[in-house]
Protein backbone atom coordinates (compact mmCIF):
# COMPACT_ATOMS: atom_id res chain seq x y z
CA UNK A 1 -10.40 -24.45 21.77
CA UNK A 2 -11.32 -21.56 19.35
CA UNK A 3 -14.66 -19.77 19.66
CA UNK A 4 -15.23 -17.91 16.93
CA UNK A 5 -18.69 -15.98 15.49
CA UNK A 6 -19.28 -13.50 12.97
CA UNK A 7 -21.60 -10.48 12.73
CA UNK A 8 -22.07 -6.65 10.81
CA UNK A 9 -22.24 -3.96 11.60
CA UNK A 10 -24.47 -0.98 10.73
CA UNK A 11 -22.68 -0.03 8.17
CA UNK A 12 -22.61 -3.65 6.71
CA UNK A 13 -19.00 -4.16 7.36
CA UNK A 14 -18.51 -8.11 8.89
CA UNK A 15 -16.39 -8.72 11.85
CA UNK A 16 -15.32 -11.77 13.60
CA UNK A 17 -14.99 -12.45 17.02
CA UNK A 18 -11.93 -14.93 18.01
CA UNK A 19 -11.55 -16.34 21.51
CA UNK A 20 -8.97 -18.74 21.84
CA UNK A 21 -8.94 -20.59 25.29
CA UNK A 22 -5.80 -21.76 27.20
CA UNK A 23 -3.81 -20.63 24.46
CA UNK A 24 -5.08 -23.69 22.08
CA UNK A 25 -6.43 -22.75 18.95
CA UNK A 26 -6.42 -26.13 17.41
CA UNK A 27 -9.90 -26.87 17.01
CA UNK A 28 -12.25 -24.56 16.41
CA UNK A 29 -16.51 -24.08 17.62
CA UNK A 30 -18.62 -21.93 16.08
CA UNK A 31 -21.15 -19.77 18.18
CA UNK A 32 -23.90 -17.55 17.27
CA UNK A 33 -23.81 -14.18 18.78
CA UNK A 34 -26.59 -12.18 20.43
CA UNK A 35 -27.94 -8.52 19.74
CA UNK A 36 -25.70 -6.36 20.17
CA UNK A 37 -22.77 -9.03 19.96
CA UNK A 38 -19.99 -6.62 20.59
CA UNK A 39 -20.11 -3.34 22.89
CA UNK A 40 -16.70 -1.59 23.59
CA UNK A 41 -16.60 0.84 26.39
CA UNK A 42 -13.45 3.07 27.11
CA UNK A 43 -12.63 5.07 30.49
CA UNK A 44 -12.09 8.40 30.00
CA UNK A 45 -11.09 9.64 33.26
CA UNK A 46 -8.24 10.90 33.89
CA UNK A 47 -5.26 12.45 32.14
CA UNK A 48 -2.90 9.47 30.46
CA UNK A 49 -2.52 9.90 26.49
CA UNK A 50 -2.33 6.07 26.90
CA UNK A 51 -5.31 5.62 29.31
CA UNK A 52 -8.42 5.21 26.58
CA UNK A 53 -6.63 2.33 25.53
CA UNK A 54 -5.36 0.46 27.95
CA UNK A 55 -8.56 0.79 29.85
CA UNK A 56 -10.98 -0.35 27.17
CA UNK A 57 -13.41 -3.19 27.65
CA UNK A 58 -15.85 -4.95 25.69
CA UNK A 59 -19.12 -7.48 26.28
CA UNK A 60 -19.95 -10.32 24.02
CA UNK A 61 -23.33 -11.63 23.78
CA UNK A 62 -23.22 -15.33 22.95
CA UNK A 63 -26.47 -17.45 22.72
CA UNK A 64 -25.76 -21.20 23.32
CA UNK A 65 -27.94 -24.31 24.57
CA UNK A 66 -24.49 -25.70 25.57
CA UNK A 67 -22.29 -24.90 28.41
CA UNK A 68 -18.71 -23.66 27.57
CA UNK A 69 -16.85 -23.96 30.74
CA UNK A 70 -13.31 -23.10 29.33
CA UNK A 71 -14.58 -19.61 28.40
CA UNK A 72 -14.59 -18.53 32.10
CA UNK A 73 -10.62 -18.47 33.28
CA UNK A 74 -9.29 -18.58 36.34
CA UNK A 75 -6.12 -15.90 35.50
CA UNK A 76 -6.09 -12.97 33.52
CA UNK A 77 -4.51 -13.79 30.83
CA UNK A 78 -5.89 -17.63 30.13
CA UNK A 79 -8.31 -16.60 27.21
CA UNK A 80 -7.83 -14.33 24.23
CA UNK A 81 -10.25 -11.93 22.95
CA UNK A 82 -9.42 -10.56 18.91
CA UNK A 83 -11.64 -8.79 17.15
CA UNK A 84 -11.02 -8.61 13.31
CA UNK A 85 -12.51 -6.60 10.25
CA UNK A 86 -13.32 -9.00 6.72
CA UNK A 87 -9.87 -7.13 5.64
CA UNK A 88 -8.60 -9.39 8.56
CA UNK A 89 -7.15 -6.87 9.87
CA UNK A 90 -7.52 -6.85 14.08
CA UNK A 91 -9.65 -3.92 15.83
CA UNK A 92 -9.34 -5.03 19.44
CA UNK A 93 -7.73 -7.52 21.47
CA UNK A 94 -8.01 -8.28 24.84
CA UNK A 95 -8.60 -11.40 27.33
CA UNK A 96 -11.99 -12.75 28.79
CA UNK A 97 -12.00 -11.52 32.87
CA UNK A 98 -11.24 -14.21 35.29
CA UNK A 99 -14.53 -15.71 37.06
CA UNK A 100 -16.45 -18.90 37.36
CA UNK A 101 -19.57 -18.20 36.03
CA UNK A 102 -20.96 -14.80 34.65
């Protein structure tokens, strides 16, 4: 299953958020997103040139009356995050953090 949910930014520029679940993209849901539907936060500590990167994170913000149980995965790499610019071209990828319910 896709999720997938648009939004702008301040400076009017749309992104979309992509998360594909179990690696099957075949069918896709559309969700709305919250306030504040994307926040990126990147460690700084420390002295890697490679470390901002590799240690970013982000929190979506997804309203829903249903219940989407295959967002929350069990491994680390069972759902993929992509964040994408209307060019289409992607900003940030990563993968949804294994729990049951958050």
């Amino acid at each position: 299953m896709k999720y997938q949910g648009s939004f702008y930014d301040v400076n009017e520029q749309l992104y979309t958020i992509s998360i594909v679940t179990n690696g099957d993209s075949s069918s896709t849901t559309n969700v709305v997103l919250g306030t504040s539907p994307f926040i990126t936060e990147i460690e700084t500590s420390g002295e890697h040139i490679y470390k901002p990167c590799k240690y970013s994170s982000a929190t979506i913000k997804i309203i829903s009356n249903d219940y989407y149980f295959d967002l929350y995965s069990s491994t680390a790499q069972q759902n993929k995050v992509v964040l994408k610019d209307s060019a289409g071209s992607v900003r940030w990828v990563g993968y949804t953090t294994p729990n049951i319910y958050s």
